[in-house]
C-alpha atoms as a PDB file:
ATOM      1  CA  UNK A   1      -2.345  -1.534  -7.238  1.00  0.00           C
ATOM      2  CA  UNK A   2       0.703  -0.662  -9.252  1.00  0.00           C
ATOM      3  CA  UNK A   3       3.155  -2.572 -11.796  1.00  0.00           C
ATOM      4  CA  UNK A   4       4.488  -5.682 -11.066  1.00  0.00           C
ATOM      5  CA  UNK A   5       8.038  -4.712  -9.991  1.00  0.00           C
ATOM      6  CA  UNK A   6      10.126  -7.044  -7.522  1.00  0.00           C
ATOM      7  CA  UNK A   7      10.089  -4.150  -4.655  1.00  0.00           C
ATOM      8  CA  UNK A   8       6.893  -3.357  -5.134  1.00  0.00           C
ATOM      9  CA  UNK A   9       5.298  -4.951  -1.602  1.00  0.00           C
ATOM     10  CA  UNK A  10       8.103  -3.667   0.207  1.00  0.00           C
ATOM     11  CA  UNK A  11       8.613   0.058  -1.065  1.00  0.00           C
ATOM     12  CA  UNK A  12       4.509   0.618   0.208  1.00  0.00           C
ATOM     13  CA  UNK A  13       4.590  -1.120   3.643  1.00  0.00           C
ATOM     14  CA  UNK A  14       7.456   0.805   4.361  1.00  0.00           C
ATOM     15  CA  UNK A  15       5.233   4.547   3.595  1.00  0.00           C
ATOM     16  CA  UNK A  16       1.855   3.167   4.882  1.00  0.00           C
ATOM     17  CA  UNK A  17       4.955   2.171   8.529  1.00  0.00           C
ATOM     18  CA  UNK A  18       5.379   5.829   8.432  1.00  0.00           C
ATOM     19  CA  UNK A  19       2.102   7.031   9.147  1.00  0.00           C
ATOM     20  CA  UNK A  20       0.711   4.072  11.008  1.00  0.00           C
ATOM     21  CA  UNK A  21       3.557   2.687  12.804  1.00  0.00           C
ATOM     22  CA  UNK A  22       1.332  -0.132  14.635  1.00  0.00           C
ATOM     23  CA  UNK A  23       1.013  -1.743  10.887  1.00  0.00           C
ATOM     24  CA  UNK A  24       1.464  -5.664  10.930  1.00  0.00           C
ATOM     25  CA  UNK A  25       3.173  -6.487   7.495  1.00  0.00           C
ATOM     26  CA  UNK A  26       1.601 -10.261   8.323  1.00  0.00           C
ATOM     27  CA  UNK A  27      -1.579  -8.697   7.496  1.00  0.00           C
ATOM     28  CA  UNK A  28      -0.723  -7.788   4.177  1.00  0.00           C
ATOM     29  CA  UNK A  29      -2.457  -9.303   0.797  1.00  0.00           C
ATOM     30  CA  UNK A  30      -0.343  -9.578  -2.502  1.00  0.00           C
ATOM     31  CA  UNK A  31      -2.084 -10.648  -5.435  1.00  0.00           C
ATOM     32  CA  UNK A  32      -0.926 -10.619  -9.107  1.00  0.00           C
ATOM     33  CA  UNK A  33      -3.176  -9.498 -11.344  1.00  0.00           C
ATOM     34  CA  UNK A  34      -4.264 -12.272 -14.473  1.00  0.00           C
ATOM     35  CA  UNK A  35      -1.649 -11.040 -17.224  1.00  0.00           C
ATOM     36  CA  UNK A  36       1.061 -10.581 -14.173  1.00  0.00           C
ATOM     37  CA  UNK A  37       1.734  -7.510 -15.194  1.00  0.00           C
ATOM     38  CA  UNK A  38      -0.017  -5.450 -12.122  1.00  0.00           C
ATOM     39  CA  UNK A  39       0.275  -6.370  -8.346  1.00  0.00           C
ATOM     40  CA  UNK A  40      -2.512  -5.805  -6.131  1.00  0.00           C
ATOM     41  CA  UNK A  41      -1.452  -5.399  -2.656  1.00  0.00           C
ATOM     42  CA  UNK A  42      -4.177  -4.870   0.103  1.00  0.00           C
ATOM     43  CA  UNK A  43      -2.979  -3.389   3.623  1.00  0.00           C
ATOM     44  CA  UNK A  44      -4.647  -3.797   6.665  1.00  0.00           C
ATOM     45  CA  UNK A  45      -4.596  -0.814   9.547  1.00  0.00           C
ATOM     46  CA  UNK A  46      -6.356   0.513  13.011  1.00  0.00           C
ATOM     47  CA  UNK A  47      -6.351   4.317  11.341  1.00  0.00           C
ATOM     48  CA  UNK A  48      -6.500   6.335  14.778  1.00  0.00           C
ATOM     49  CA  UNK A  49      -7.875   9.586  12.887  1.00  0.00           C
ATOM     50  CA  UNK A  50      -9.701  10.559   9.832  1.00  0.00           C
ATOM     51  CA  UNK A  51      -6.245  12.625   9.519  1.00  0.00           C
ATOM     52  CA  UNK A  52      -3.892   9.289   9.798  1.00  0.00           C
ATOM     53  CA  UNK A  53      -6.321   8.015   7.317  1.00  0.00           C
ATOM     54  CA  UNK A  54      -6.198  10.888   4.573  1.00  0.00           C
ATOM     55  CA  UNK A  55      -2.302  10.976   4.714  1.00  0.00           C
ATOM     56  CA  UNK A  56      -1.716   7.872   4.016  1.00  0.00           C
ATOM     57  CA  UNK A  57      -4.318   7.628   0.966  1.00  0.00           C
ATOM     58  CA  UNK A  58      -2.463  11.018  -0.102  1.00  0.00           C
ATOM     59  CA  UNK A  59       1.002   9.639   0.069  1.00  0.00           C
ATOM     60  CA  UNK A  60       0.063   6.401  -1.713  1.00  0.00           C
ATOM     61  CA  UNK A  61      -2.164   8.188  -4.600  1.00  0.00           C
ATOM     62  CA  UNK A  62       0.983  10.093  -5.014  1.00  0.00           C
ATOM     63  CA  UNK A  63       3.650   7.937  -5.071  1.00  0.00           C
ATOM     64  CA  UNK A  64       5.121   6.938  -8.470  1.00  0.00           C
ATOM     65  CA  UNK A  65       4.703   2.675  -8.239  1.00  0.00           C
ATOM     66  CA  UNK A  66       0.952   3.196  -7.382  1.00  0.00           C
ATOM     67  CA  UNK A  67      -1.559   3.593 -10.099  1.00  0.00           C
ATOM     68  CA  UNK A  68      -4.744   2.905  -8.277  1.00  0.00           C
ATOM     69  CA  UNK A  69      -6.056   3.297  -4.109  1.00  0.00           C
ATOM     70  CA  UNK A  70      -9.293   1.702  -3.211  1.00  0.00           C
END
């Protein structure tokens, strides 16, 4: 989840497509939140590690646009 900004959606497929480059964007979830001011996005992957899996919750905790990984 992160503020609603119009590149949002794209800017964190394209880092969760650099650690799991099997990712279908088709699978992807966007959902504003009820004020509009947040955008939930939920992303669907095959993880083939518990590696794979750590990385990409460590680059997406630690990029700027996200405030929150489930």
């Amino acid at each position: 989840m992160g503020k609603t900004h119009p590149d949002f959606a794209d800017t964190i497929m394209a880092v969760v497509e650099k650690l799991a480059p099997d990712f279908d964007r088709s699978r992807t979830e966007t959902r504003p939140s009820s004020g509009g001011n947040y955008t939930g996005l939920t992303v669907n992957i095959n993880a083939q590690s518990r590696a794979q899996l750590d990385a990409i919750y460590m680059a997406l905790t630690g990029h700027p646009m996200v405030k929150i990984v489930l």
